[in-house]
N, C-alpha and C. Protein backbone atom coordinates (compact mmCIF):
# COMPACT_ATOMS: atom_id res chain seq x y z
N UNK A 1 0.84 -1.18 0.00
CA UNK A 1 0.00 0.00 0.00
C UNK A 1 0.89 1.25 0.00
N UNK A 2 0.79 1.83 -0.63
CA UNK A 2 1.23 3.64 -0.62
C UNK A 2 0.81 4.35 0.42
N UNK A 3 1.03 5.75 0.70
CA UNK A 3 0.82 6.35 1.87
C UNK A 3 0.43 7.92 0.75
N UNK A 4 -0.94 8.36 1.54
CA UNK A 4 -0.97 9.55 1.02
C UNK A 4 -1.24 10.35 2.38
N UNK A 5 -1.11 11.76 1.77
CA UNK A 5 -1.42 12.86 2.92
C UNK A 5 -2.87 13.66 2.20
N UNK A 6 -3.86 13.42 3.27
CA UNK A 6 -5.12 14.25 2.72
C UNK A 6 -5.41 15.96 3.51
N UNK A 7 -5.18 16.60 2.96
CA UNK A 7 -5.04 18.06 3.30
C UNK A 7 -6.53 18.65 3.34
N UNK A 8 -6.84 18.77 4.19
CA UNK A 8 -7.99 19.69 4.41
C UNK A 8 -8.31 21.46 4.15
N UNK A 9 -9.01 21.77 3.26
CA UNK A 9 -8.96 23.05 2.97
C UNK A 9 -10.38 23.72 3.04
N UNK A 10 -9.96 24.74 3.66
CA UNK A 10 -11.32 25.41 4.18
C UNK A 10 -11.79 26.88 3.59
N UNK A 11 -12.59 27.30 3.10
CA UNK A 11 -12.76 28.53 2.87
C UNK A 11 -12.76 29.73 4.13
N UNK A 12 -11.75 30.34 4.89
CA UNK A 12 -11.70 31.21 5.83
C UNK A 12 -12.67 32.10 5.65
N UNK A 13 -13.46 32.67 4.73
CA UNK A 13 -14.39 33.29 4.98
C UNK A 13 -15.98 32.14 5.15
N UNK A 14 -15.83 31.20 4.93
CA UNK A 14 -16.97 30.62 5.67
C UNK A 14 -17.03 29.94 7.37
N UNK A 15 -15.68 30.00 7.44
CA UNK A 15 -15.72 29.67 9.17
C UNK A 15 -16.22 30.31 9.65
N UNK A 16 -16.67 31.77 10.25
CA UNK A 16 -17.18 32.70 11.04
C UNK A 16 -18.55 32.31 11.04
N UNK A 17 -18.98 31.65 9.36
CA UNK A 17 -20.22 31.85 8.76
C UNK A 17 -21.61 30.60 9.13
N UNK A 18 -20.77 29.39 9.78
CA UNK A 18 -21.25 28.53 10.28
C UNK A 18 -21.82 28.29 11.81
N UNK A 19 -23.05 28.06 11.78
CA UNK A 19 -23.32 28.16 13.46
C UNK A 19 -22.60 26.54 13.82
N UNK A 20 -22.99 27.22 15.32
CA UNK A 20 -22.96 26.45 16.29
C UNK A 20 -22.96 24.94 15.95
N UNK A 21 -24.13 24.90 15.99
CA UNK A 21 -24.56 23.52 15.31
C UNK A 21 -24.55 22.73 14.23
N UNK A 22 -24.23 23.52 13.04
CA UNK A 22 -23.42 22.77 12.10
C UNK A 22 -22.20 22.65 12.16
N UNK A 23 -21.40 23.42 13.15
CA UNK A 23 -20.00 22.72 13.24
C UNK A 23 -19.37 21.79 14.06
N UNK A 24 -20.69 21.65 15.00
CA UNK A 24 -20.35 20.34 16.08
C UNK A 24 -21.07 19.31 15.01
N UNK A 25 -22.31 18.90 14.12
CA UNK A 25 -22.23 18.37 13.02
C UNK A 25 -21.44 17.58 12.12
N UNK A 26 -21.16 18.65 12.00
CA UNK A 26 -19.78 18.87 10.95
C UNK A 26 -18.53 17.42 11.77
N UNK A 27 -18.25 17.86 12.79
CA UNK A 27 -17.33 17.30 13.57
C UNK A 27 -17.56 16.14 13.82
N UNK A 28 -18.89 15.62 14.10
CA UNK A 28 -19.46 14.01 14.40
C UNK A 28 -19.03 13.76 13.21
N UNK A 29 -19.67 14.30 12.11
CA UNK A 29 -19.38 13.55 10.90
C UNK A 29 -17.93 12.82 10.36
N UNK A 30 -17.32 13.76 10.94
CA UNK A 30 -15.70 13.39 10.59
C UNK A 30 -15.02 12.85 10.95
N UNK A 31 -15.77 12.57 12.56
CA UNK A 31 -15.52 11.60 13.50
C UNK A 31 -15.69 10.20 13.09
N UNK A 32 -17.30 10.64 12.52
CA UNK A 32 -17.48 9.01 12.06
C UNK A 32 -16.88 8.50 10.67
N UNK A 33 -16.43 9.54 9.95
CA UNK A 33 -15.63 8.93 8.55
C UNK A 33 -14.31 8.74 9.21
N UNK A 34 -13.45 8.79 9.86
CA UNK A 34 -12.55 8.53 9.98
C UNK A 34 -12.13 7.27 11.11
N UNK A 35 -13.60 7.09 11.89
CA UNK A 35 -13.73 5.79 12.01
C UNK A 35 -13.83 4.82 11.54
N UNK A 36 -14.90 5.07 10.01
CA UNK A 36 -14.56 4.13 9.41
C UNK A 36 -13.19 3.52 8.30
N UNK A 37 -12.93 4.75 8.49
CA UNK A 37 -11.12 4.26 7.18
C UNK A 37 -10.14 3.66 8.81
N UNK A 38 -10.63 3.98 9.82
CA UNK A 38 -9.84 2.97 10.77
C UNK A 38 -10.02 1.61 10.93
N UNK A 39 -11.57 1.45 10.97
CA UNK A 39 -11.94 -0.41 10.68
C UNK A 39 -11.66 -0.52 9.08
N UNK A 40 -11.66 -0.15 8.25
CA UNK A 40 -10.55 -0.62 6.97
C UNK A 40 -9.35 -0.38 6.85
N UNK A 41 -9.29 0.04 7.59
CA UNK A 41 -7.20 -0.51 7.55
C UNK A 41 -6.86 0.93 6.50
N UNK A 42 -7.34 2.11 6.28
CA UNK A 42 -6.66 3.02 5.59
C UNK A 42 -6.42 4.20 6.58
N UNK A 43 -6.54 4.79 7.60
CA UNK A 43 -6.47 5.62 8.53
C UNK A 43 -5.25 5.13 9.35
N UNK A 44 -4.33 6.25 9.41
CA UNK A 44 -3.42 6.27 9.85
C UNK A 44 -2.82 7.24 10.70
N UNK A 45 -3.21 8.21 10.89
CA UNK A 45 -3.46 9.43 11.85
C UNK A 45 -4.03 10.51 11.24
N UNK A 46 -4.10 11.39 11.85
CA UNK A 46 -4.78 12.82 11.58
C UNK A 46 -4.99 14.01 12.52
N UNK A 47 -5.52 14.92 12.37
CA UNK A 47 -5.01 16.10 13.09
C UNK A 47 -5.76 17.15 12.88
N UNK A 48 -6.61 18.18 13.69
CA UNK A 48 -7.37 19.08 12.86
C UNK A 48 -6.01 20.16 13.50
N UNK A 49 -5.80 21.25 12.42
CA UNK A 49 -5.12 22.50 12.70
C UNK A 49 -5.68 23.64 13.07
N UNK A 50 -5.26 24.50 13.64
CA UNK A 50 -5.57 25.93 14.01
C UNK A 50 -5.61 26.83 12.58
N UNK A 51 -5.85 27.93 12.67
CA UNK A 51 -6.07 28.95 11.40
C UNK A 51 -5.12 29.64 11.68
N UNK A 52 -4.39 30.21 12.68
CA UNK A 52 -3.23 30.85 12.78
C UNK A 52 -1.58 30.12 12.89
N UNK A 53 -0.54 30.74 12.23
CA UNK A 53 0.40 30.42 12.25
C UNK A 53 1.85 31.07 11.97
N UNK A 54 2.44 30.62 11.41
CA UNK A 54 3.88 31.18 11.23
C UNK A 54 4.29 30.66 10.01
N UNK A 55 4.67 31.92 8.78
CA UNK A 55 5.02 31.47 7.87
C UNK A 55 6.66 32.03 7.92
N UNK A 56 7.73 30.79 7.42
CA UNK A 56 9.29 31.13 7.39
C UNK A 56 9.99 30.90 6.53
N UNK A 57 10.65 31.84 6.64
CA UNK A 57 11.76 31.95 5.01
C UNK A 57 12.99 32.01 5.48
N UNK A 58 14.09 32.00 4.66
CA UNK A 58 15.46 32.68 5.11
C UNK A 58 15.63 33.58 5.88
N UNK A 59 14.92 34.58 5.34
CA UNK A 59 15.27 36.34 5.90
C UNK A 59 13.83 36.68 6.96
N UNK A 60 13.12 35.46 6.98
CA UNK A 60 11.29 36.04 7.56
C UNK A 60 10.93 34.99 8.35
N UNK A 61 10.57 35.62 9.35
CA UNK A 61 9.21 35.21 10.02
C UNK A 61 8.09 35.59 9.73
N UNK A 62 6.90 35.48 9.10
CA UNK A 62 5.13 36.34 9.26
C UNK A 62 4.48 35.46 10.12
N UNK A 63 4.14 36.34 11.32
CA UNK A 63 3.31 36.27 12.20
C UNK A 63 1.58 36.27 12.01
N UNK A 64 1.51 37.27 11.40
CA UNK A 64 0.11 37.37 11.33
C UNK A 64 -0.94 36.96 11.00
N UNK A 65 -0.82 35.65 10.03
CA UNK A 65 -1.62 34.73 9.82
C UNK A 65 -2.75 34.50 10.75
N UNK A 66 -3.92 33.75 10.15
CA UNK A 66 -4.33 33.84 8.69
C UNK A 66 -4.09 35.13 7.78
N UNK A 67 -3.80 35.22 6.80
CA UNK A 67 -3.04 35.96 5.67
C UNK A 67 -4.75 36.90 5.01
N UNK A 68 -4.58 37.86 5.08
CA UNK A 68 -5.61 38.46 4.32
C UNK A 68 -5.68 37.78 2.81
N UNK A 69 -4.80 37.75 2.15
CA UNK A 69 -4.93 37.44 0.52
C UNK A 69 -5.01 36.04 0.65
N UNK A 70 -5.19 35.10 1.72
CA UNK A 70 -5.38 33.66 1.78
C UNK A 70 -7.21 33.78 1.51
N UNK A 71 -7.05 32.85 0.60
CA UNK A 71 -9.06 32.33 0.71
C UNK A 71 -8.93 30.97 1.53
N UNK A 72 -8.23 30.06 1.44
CA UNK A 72 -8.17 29.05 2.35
C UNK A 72 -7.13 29.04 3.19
N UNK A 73 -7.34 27.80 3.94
CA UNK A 73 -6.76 27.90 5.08
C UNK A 73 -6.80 26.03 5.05
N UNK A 74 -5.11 25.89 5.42
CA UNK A 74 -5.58 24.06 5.84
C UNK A 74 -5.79 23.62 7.27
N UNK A 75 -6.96 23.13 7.53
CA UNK A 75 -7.58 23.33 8.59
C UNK A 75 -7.46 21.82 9.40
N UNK A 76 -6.08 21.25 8.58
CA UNK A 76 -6.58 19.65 9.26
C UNK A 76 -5.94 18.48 7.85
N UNK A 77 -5.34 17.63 8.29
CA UNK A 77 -4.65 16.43 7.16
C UNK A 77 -4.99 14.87 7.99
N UNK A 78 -4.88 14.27 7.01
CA UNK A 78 -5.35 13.19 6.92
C UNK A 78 -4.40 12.06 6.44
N UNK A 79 -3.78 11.38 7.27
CA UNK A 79 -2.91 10.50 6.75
C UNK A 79 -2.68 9.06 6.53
N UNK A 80 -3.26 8.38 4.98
CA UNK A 80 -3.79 7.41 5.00
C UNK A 80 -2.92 6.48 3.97
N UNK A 81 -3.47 5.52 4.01
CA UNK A 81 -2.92 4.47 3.20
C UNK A 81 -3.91 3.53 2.09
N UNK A 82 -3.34 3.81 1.14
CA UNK A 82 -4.26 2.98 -0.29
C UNK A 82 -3.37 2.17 -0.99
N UNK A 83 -4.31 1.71 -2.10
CA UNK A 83 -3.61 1.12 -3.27
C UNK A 83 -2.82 1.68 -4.19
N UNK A 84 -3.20 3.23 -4.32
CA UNK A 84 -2.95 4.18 -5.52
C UNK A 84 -4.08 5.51 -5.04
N UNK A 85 -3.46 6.44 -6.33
CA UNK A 85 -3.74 7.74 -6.04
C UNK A 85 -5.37 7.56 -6.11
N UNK A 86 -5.69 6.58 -7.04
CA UNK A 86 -7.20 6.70 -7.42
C UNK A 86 -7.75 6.54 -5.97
N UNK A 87 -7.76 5.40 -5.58
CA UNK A 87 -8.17 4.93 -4.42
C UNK A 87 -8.03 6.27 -3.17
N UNK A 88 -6.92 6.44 -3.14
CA UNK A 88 -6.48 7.61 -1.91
C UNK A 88 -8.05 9.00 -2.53
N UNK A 89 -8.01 9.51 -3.78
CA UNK A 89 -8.96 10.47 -4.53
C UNK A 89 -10.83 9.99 -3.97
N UNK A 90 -10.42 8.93 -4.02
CA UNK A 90 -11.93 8.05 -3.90
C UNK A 90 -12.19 8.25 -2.09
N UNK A 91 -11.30 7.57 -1.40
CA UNK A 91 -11.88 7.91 0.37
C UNK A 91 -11.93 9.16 0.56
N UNK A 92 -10.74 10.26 -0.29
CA UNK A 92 -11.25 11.80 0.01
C UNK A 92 -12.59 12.00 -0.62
N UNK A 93 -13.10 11.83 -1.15
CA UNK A 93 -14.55 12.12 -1.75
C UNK A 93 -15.56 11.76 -1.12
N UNK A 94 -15.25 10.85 -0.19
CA UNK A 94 -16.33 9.97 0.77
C UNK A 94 -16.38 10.77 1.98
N UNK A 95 -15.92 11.88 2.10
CA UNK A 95 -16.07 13.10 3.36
C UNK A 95 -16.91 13.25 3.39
N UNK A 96 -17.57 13.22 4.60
CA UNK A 96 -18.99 14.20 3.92
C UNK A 96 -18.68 15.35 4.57
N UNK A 97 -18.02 16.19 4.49
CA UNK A 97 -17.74 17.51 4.89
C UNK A 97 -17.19 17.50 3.23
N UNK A 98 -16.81 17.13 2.01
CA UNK A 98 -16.41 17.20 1.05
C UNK A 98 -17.96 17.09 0.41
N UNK A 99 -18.86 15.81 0.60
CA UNK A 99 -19.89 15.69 -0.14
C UNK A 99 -20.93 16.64 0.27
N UNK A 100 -20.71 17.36 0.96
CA UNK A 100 -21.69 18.86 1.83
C UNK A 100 -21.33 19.90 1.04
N UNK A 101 -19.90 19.88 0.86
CA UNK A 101 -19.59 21.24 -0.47
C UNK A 101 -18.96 22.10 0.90
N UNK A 102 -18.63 21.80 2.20
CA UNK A 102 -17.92 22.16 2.89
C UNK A 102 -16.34 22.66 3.50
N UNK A 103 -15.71 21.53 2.81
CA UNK A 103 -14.56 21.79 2.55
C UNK A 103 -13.76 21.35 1.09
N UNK A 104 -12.64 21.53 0.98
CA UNK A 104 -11.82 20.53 -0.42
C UNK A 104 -10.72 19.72 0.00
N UNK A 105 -10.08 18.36 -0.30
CA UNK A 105 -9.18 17.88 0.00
C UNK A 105 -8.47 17.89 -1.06
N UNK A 106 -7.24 18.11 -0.75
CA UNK A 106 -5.83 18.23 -1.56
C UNK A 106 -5.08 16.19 -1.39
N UNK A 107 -5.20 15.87 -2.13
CA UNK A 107 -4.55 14.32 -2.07
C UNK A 107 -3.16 14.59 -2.59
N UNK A 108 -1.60 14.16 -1.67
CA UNK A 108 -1.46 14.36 -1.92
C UNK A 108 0.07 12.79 -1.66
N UNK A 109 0.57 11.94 -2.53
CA UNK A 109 1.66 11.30 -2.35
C UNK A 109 2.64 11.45 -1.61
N UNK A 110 3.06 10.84 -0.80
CA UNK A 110 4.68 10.44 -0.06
C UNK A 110 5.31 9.53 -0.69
N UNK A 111 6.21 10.39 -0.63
CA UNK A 111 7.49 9.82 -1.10
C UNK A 111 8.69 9.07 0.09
N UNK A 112 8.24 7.24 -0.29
CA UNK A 112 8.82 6.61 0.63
C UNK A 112 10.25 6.79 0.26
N UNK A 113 11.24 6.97 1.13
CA UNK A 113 12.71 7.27 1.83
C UNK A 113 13.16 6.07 1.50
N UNK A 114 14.13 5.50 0.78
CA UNK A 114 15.06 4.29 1.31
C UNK A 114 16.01 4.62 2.24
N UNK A 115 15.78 3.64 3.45
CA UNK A 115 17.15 3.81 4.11
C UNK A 115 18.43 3.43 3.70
N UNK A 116 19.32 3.66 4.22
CA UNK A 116 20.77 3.81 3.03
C UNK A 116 21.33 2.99 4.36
């Protein structure tokens, strides 16, 4: 099996925009999809992220994030295991925070390391 990373992407101007109750919703739901890629053997950890952060360069730190000229924000990854990219494309689609029109997932390959 391959290993992909599923990136969660959020529209920052719809976070504010969601009540209460669709985002605890929201949250069962994701709870329960990611229960189930754990009883199939494709869930491998995951993580929801904060909206603020630190972007770094050579010469920079930016603090101020979330970024005004950002429309999204990755709000959370997903780190799973398939057959292939199709397959990895296919359990991201089975979100239903994806099939709600809620968020977008970025699928995205690892590149396994040989040890030397």
């Amino acid at each position: 099996m391959e290993k992909f990373l599923l990136l969660i992407r959020e529209d920052i101007k719809k976070e504010g925009e969601t009540s209460e109750e669709d985002f605890h919703a929201g949250i069962q739901a994701m709870t329960r999809w990611v229960e189930e890629l754990a009883e199939s053997g494709n869930y491998l950890s995951g993580e929801p992220l904060q909206t603020v952060g630190r972007y770094v360069g050579k010469d920079f730190i930016l603090s101020d994030g979330p970024f005004i000229e950002a429309k999204e924000v990755i709000s959370g990854y997903v780190f799973i295991q398939a057959e292939n990219i199709n397959q990895a494309a296919s359990i991201a689609q089975s979100c239903p925070e994806v099939t709600s029109g809620n968020i977008i997932i970025e699928v995205r390959p690892i590149i396994e390391m040989e040890d030397e």
